[in-house]
Protein backbone atom coordinates (compact mmCIF):
# COMPACT_ATOMS: atom_id res chain seq x y z
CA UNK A 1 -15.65 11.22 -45.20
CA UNK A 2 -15.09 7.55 -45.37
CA UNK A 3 -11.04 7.76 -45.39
CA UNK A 4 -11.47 10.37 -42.27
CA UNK A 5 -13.30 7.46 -40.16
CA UNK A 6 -10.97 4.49 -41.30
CA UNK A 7 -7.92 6.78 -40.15
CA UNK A 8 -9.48 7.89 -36.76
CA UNK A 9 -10.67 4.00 -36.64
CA UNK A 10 -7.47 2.89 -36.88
CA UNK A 11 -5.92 5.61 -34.44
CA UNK A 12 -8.26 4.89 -32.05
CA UNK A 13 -7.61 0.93 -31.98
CA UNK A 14 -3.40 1.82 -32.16
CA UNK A 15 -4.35 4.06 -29.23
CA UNK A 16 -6.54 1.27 -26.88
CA UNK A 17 -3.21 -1.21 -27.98
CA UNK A 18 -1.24 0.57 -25.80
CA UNK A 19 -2.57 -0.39 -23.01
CA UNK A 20 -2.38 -3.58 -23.00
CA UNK A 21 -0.05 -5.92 -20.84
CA UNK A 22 2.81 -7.24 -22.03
CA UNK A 23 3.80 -9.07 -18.97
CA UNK A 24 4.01 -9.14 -15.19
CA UNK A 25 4.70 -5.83 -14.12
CA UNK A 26 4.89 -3.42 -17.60
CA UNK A 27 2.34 -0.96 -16.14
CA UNK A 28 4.19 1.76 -14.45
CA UNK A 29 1.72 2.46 -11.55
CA UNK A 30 1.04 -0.93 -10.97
CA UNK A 31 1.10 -2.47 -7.35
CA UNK A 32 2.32 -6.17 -7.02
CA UNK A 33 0.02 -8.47 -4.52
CA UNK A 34 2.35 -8.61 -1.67
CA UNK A 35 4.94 -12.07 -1.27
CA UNK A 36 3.63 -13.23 1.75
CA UNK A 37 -0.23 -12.44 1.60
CA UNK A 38 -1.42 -14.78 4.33
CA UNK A 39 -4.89 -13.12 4.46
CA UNK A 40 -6.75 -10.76 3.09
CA UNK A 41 -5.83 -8.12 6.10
CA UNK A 42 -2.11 -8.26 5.41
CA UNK A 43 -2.50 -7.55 1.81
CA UNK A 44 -4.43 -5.09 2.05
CA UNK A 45 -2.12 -3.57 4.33
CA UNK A 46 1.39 -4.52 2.74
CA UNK A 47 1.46 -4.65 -0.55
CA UNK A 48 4.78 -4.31 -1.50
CA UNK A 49 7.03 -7.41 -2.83
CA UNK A 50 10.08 -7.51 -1.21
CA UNK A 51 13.11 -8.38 -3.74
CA UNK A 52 16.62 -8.80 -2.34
CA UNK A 53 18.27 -9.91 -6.22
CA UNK A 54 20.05 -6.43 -6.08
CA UNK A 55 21.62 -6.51 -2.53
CA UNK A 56 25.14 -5.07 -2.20
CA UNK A 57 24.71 -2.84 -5.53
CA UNK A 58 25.76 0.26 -5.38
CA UNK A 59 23.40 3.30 -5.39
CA UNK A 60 23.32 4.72 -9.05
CA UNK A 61 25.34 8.36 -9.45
CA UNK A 62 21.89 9.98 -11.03
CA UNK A 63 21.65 13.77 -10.24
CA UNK A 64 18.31 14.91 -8.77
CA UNK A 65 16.72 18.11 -7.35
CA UNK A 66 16.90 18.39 -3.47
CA UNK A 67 14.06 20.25 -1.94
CA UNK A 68 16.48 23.83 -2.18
CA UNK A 69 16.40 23.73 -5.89
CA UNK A 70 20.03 22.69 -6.07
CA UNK A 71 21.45 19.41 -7.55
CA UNK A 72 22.20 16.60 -5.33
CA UNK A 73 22.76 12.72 -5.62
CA UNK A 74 22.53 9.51 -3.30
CA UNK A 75 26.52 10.53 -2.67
CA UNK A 76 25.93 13.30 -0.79
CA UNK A 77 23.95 11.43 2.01
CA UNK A 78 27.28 8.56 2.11
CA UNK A 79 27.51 7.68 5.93
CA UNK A 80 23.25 7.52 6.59
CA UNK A 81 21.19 5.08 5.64
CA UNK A 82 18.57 5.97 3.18
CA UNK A 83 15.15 4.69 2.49
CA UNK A 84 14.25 6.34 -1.40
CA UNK A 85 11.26 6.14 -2.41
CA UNK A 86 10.17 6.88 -6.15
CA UNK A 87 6.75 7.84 -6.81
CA UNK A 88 5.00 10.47 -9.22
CA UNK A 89 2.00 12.89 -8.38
CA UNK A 90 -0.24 10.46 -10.75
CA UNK A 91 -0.07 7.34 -9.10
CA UNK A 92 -2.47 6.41 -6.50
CA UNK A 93 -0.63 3.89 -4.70
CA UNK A 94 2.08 6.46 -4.47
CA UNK A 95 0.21 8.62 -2.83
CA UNK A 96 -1.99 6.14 -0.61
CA UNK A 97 1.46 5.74 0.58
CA UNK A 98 2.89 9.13 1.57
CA UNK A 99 1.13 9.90 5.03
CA UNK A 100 3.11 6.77 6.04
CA UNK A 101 6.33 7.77 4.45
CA UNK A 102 5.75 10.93 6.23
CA UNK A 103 5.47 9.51 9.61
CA UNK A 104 8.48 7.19 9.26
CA UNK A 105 10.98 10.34 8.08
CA UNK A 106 9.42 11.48 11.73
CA UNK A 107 10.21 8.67 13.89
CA UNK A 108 13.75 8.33 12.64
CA UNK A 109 14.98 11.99 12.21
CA UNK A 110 18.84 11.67 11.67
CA UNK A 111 18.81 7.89 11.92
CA UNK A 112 17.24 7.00 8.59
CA UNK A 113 17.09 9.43 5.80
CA UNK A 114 13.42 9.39 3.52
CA UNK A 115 13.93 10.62 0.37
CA UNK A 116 10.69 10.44 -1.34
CA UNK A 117 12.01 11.53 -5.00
CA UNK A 118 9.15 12.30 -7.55
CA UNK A 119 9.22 10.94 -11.05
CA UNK A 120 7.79 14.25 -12.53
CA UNK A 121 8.34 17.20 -14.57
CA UNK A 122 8.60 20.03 -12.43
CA UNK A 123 4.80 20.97 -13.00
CA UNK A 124 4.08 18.70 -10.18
CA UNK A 125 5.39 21.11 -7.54
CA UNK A 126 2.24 22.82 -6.60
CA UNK A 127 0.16 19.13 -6.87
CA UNK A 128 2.53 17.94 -3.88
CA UNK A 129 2.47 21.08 -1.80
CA UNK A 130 -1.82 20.89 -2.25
CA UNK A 131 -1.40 16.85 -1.19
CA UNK A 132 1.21 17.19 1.10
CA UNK A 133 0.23 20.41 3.23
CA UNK A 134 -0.60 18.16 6.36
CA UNK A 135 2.92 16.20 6.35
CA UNK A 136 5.64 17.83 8.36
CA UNK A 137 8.69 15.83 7.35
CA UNK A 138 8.59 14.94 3.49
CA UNK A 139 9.74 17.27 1.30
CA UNK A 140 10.40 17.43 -2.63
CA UNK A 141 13.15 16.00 -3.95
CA UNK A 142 12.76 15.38 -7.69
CA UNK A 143 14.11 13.91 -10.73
CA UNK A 144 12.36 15.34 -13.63
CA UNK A 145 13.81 12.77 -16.03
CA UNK A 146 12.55 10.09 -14.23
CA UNK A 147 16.00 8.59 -14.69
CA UNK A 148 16.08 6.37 -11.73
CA UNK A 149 13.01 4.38 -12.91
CA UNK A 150 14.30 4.15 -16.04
CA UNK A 151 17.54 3.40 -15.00
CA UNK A 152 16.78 0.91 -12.41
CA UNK A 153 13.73 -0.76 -14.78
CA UNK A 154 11.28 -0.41 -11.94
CA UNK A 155 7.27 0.30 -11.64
CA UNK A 156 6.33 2.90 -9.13
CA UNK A 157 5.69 3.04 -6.56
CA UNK A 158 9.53 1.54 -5.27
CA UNK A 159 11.37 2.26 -1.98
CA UNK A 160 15.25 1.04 -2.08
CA UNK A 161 16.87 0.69 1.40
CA UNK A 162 20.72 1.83 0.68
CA UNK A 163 23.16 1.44 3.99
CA UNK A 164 25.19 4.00 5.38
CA UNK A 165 27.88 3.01 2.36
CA UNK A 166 25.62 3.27 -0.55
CA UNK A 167 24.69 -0.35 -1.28
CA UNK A 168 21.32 -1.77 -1.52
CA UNK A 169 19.77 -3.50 1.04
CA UNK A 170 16.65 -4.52 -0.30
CA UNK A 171 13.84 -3.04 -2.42
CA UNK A 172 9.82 -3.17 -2.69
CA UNK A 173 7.54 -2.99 -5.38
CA UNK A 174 4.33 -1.29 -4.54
CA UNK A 175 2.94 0.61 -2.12
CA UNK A 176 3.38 -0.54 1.49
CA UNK A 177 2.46 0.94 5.41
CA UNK A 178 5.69 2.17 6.51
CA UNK A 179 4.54 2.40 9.95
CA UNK A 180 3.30 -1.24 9.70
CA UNK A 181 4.98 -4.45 11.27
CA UNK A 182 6.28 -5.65 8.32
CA UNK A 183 7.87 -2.10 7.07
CA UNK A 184 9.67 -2.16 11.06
CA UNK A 185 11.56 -5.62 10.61
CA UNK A 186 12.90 -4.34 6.98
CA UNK A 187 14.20 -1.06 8.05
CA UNK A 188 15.43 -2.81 11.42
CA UNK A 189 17.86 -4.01 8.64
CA UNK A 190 19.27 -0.56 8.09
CA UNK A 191 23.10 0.43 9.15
């Protein structure tokens, strides 16, 4: 009896480790207080960091699910800027941020391409048709490997602004208004 309580002790406190921070930014649904916080209003509604260390990289060549089923990549949308935005079903700030991602994709139609691209397994289909049944312009693009977190090393949620040739304009960590003032003057920068 005492042996099965050490070992379930001993799970239980390798279990709670886990959690625990490493650093700045090593939880993967954490939001990052925004850059330029001036007061308490603008941070609550922009929290996003803006970070501009990857500009002129070009988009990665990751295969992902577009909304028909049917593999697709950043490629095919070469010509169009695109605004991608990785989130995942379980991540509130992902979701806080979707009825604004959803309005955006309305405003600029053909200009501006939203591809919010969800960092789940396929089982989170019917989760984002239940959240999303109100939005009329976001659909389901996913990446069930989660590859381009992994691949770009980044917590969700993160939008990346690519230009109508594929390279990075700029990026945010954390969830953001996308209709806000702040969200206008970044994607003014789109071409």
């Amino acid at each position: 009896m005492r042996s099965a309580i050490s070992i379930l002790l001993l799970a239980t406190l390798a279990i709670a480790g886990c959690d625990k921070r490493s650093g700045a930014g090593s939880q993967a649904n954490e939001t990052i207080p925004a850059a330029n916080a001036a007061a308490p209003d603008a941070a609550a509604a922009d929290k996003g960091k803006l970070d501009r260390s990857h500009k002129g990289e070009a988009a990665p060549d990751i295969a992902f699910f577009a909304p028909d089923g049917k593999k697709t990549s950043l490629a095919a949308f070469k010509g169009k800027p695109v605004l991608l935005n990785l989130w995942a079903t379980w991540c509130a700030p992902c979701k806080a941020e979707m009825p604004t991602l959803d309005t955006l994709a309305g405003q600029k139609g053909d200009t501006l391409k939203v591809v919010a691209l969800s960092q789940d397994s396929a089982k989170a289909r019917p989760e984002f048709d239940s959240y999303t049944a109100g939005f009329r312009h976001l659909k389901f693009w996913l990446d069930p490997d989660t590859a381009f977190s992994l691949t770009l090393n980044v917590n969700l949620p993160t939008t990346i602004l690519y230009d109508s040739a594929g390279k990075e304009v700029w990026r945010v960590s954390g969830d953001m208004d996308w209709t806000g003032a702040k969200a206008a003057a970044l994607l003014a920068e789109a071409r």
